[in-house]
Structures are given as structure tokens and as C-alpha cells.
Protein backbone atom coordinates (compact mmCIF):
# COMPACT_ATOMS: atom_id res chain seq x y z
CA UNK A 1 -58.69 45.61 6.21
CA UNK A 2 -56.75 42.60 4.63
CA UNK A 3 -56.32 39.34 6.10
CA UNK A 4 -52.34 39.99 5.95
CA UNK A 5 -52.76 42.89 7.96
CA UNK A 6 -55.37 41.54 10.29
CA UNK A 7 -53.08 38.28 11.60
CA UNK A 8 -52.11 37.97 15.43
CA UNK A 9 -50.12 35.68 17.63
CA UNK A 10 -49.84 36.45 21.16
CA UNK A 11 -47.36 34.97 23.27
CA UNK A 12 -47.13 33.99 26.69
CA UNK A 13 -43.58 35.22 27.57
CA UNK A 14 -42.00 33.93 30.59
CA UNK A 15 -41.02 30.18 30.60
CA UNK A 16 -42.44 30.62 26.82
CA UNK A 17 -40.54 32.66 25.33
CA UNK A 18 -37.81 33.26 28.12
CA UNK A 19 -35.65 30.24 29.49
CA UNK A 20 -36.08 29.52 33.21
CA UNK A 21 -32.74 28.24 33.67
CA UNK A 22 -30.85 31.36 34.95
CA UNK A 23 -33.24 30.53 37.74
CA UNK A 24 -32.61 26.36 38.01
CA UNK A 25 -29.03 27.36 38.02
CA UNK A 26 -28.59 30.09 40.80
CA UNK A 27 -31.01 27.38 42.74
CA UNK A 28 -28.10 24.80 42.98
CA UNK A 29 -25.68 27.23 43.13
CA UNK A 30 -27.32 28.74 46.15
CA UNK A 31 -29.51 26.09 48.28
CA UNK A 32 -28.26 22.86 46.22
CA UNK A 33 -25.83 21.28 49.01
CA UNK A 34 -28.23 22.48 51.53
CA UNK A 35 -31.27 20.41 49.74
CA UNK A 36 -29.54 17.73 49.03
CA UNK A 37 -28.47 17.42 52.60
CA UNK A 38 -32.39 16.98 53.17
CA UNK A 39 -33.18 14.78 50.10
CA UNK A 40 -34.74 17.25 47.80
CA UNK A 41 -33.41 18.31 44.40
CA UNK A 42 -33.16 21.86 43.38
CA UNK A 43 -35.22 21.45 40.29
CA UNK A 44 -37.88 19.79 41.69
CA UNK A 45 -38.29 22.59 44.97
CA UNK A 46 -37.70 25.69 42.35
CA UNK A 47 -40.56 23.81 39.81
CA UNK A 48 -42.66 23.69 43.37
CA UNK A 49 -42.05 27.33 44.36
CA UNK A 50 -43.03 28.51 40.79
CA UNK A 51 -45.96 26.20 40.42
CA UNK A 52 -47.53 27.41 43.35
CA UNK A 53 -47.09 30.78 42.71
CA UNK A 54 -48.93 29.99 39.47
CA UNK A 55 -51.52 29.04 41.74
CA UNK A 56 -51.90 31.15 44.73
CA UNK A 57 -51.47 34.39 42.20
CA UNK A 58 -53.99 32.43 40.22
CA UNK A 59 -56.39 32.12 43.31
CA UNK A 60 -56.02 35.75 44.14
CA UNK A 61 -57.01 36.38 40.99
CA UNK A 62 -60.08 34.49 41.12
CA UNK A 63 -61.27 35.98 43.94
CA UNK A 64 -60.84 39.64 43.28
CA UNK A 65 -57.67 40.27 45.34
CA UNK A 66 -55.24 40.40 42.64
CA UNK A 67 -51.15 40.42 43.24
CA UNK A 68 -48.28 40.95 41.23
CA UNK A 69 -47.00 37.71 40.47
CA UNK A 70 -43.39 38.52 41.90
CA UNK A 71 -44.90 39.13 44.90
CA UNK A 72 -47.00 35.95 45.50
CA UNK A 73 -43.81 34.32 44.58
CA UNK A 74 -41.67 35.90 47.14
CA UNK A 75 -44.59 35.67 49.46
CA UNK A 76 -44.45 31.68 49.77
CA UNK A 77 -40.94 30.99 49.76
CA UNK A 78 -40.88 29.51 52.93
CA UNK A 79 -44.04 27.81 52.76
CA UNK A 80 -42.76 26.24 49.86
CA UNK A 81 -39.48 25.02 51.76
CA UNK A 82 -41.98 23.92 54.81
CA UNK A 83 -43.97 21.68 52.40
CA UNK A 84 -41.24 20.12 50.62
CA UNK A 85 -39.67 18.95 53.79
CA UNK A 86 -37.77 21.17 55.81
CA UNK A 87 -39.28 21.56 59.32
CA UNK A 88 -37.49 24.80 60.31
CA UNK A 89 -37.65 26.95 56.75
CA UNK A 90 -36.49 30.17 58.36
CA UNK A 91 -33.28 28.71 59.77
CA UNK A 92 -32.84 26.59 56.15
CA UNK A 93 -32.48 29.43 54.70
CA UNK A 94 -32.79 33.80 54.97
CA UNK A 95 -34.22 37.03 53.43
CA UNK A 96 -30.63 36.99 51.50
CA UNK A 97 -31.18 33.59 50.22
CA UNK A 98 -34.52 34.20 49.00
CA UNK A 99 -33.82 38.01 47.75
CA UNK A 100 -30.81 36.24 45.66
CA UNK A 101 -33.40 33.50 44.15
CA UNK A 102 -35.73 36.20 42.98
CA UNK A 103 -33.19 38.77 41.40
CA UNK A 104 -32.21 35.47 39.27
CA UNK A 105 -35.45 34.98 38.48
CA UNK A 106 -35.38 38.74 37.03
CA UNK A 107 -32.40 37.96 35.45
CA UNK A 108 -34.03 35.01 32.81
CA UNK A 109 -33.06 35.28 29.33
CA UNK A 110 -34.49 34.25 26.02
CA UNK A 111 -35.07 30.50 24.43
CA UNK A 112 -33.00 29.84 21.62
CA UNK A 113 -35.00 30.50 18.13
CA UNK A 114 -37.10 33.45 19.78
CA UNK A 115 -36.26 36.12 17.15
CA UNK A 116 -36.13 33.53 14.31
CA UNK A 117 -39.62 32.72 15.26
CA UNK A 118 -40.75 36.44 15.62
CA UNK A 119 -39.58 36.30 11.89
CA UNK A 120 -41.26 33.63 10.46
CA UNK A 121 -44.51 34.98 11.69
CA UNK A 122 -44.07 38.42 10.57
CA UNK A 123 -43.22 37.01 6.63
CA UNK A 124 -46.29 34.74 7.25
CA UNK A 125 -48.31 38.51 7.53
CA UNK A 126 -48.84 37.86 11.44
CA UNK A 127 -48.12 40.54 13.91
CA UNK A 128 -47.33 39.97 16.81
CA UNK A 129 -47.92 40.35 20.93
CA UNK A 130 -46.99 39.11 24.12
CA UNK A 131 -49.48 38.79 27.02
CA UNK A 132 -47.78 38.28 30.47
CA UNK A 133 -48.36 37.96 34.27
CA UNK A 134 -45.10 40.04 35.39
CA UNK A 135 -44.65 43.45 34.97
CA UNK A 136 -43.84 44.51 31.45
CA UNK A 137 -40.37 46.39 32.45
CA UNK A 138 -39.30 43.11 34.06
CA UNK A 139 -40.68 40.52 31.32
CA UNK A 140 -39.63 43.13 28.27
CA UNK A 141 -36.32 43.72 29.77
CA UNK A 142 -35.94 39.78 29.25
CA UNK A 143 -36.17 39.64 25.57
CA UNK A 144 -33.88 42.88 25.25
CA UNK A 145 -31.17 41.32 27.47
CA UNK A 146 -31.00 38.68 24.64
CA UNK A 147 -31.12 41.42 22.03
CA UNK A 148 -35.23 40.65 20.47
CA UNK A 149 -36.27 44.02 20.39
CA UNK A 150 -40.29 44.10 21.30
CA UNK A 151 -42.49 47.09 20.45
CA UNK A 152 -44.06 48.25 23.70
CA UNK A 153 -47.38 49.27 22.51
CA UNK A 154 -47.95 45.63 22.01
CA UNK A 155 -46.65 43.76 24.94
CA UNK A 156 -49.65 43.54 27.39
CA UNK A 157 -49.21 42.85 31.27
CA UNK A 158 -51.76 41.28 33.81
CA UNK A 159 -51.29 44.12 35.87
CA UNK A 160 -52.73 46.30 33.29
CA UNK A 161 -55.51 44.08 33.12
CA UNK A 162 -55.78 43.71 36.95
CA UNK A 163 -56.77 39.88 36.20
CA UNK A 164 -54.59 37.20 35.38
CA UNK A 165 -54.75 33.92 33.03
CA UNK A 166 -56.47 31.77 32.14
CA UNK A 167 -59.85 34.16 33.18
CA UNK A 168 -61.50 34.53 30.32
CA UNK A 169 -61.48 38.64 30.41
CA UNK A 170 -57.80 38.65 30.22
CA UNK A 171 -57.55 36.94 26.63
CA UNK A 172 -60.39 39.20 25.54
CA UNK A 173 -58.42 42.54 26.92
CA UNK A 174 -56.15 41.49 24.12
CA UNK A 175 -58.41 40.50 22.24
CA UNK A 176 -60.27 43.72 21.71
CA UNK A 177 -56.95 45.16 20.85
CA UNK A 178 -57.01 43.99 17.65
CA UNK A 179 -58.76 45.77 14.34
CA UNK A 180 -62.58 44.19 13.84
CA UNK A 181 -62.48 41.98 11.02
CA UNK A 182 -64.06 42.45 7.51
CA UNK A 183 -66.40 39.37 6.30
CA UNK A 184 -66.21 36.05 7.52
CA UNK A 185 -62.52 34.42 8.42
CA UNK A 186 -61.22 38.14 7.59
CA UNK A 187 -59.68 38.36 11.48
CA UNK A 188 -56.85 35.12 12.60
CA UNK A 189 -55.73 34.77 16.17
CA UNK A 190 -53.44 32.63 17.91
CA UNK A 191 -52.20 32.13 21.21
CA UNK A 192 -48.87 30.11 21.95
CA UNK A 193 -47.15 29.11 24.61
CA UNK A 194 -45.02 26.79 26.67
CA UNK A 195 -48.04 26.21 29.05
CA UNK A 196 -50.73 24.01 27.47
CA UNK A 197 -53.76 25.40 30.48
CA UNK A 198 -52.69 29.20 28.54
CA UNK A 199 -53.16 28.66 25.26
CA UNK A 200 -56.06 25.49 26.10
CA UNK A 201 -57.57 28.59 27.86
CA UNK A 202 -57.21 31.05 24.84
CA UNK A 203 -58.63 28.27 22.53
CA UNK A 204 -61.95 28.75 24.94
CA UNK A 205 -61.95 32.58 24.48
CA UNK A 206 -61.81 32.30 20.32
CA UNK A 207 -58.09 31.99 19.61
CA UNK A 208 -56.51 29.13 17.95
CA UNK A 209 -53.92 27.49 19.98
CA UNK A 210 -49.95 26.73 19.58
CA UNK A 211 -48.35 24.78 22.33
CA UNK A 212 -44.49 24.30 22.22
CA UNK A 213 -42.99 21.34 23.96
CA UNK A 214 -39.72 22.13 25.43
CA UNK A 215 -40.78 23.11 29.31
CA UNK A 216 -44.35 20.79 29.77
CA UNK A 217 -42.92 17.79 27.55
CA UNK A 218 -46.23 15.80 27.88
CA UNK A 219 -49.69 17.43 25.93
CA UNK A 220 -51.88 15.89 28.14
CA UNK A 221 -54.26 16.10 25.78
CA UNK A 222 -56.54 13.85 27.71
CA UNK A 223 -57.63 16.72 29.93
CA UNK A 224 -56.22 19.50 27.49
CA UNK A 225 -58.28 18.32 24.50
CA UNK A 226 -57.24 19.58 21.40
CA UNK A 227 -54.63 22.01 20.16
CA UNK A 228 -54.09 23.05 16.95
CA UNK A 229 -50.52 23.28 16.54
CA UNK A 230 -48.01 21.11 18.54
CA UNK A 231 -44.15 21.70 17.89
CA UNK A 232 -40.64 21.35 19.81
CA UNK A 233 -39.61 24.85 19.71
CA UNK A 234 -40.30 28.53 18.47
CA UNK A 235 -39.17 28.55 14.78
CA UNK A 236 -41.28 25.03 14.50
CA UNK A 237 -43.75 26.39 16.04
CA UNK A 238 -44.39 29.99 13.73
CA UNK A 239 -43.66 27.16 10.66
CA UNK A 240 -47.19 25.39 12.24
CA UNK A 241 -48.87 28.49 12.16
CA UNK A 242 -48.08 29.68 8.75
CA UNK A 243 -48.54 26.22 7.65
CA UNK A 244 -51.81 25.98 9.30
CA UNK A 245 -53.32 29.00 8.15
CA UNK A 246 -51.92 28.07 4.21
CA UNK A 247 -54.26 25.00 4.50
CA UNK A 248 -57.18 26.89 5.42
């Protein structure tokens, strides 16, 4: 098989490829006055609840108990009010309150430059994936809301996998996915995302990694260590990695 038939980027999807600000906004729409009242901005409690989600869905992972992600995440709402502040989380706020948060959070739509990108990459001779923590109706259902059409057969789930990033074995489920290749260099990878731990963690499993700016705004490449493409958003980003492979 050819090298142009045997390129791959896989995606990270959600706060990646898919804007979380559907979710920021129904936030301050919903709890804003009420946070404020106790000295805590929306963004900063919403970027808490998410975060540790990442984690605790992480952590379940890790220790053979995996979760849907949207269920971790509803799971800790309240723990996530109790440690940003509020002593009495379950008269703060209700089941309505929270149910509202999350069907935002299933309502996120695409970044700008998404399809753009998707093009690039596919002139460059790339094809390419999306590997996700949420469910694929969910996660796909984003892109298609925005009209980016994705081919199901290659838009891989966690829950498939029954392990979540950054473990190792769910970069190589997608991994193993893709055609053997033929001679040395014959077979290109590339992970990119919005997270620099996901595609840090790829680089560790073989890919090459593509880190766009717009959600982390600081590398960090002081723990991170290296990364071989860096750019502010998607179409920059597929320009990297055509430009990166031209120079190889």
C-alpha cells in the first residue's frame, strides 16, 4: 500500500473539535446570579466540574471500573458545587438545574475551521478519525449539528474500547485499525487535539503529535515535552501536518 493511502490523523473530538461554549453559556444563564452571589464565576465552576470528570472517569478507568463519561460527570455535580464553596449544594441548586447543564453539554457544536481542516488533510493524502470518551451518537451528532459529515466506521468511542485516554491500549485500539505498513516510514500517524496530556499520550504510544491552542492556551511543554506540531486552530493545524510530513 502507498504512503498516500496509508496516512492517519485521529482526533480527539469534544473540546477539540467541538466548542464547549454552548455549555459556558447555559452555565451563566442558569446558575450565574446564583454563583456570583457566592463569589464564584461560572467559567471557572463549569472548567472544575469538567476537569474532574476528566479525572474521576479517568480514575475509574485506571482501576478497571470503567464509566461513561456523561455519567461520572453527572455523578459529581454536587461535589463539585461542595468543593468550590457552597456549603449546602443540594439546596444551591436541583436535579432540574443539573439535568439542564448536561442536555447543554449534549447540545455543543463545532469549532470554527473544523471541515476546512478535515479538507486540508484529506488533499494532504491523510484520512481521517476521531477517537472519543462519549458515546459516538452523542459526540457524532455534534459535528452533524454543524453540518461536518463524519463516516461512522471511523469514529471510535471509549466505550467501545471499555478504557479511556491516555491508557496506552486505547491509542493502540486505533491504532491496529489502520492497514500494516509496507517498508520503513511506509505507515504516518498523528494524533491532535485541544488537550496537550491526549496527544503527549499518543506521542508515547507511536503517533506523532498536533496540539491546537485555542482551549489549553499554555503548552506546558516543561512537563509535556515535545510536540511536533503546535498551531492556533484546525486549518493551521492540518497546514502543520502536511507541512511536516513534506519536510520529511
Amino acid at each position: 500500500m502507498s504512503t498516500t493511502q496509508n496516512k492517519h490523523v485521529v482526533f480527539d473530538v469534544v473540546g477539540t473539535l467541538i466548542s464547549y461554549d454552548a455549555f459556558f453559556t447555559a452555565l451563566e444563564t442558569r446558575l450565574g446570579s446564583r454563583l456570583k452571589a457566592s463569589n464564584i464565576g461560572s467559567r471557572i465552576f463549569g472548567y472544575a466540574w469538567m476537569e474532574a470528570g476528566e479525572k474521576e472517569y479517568t480514575y475509574l478507568s485506571l482501576s478497571a471500573n470503567y464509566t461513561p463519561f456523561i455519567s461520572v460527570f453527572r455523578s459529581i455535580f454536587y461535589r463539585t458545587l461542595w468543593q468550590a464553596g457552597i456549603t449546602s449544594p443540594r439546596t444551591f441548586a436541583t436535579d432540574e438545574d443539573r439535568e439542564f447543564l448536561i442536555s447543554a453539554y449534549r447540545g455543543l457544536t463545532p469549532r470554527p475551521g473544523v471541515r476546512e481542516c478535515f479538507e486540508r488533510l484529506e488533499r494532504g493524502g491523510y484520512k481521517v478519525w476521531c477517537l472519543t470518551a462519549g458515546d459516538v451518537e452523542r459526540v457524532n451528532g455534534y459535528l452533524v449539528s454543524g453540518g461536518v459529515e463524519f463516516p461512522k466506521e471511523r469514529f471510535v468511542s471509549c466505550d467501545e474500547i471499555g478504557v479511556g485516554k491516555p491508557v496506552a491500549s486505547s491509542y493502540q485500539f486505533i491504532l491496529d485499525k489502520f492497514p500494516k505498513g509496507e517498508g520503513e516510514g511506509a505507515r504516518e500517524m498523528w494524533f491532535a487535539a485541544g488537550h496537550m496530556w491526549d496527544a503527549a499520550g499518543a506521542r508515547q504510544c507511536g503517533f506523532k503529535g498536533a496540539w491546537v491552542s485555542f482551549w489549553e492556551k499554555e503548552a506546558c511543554l516543561d512537563i509535556f515535552k515535545e510536540m511536533d506540531v503546535i498551531a492556533e486552530d484546525l486549518p493551521a493545524l492540518a497546514d502543520g501536518i502536511v507541512g511536516f510530513s513534506g519536510k520529511q
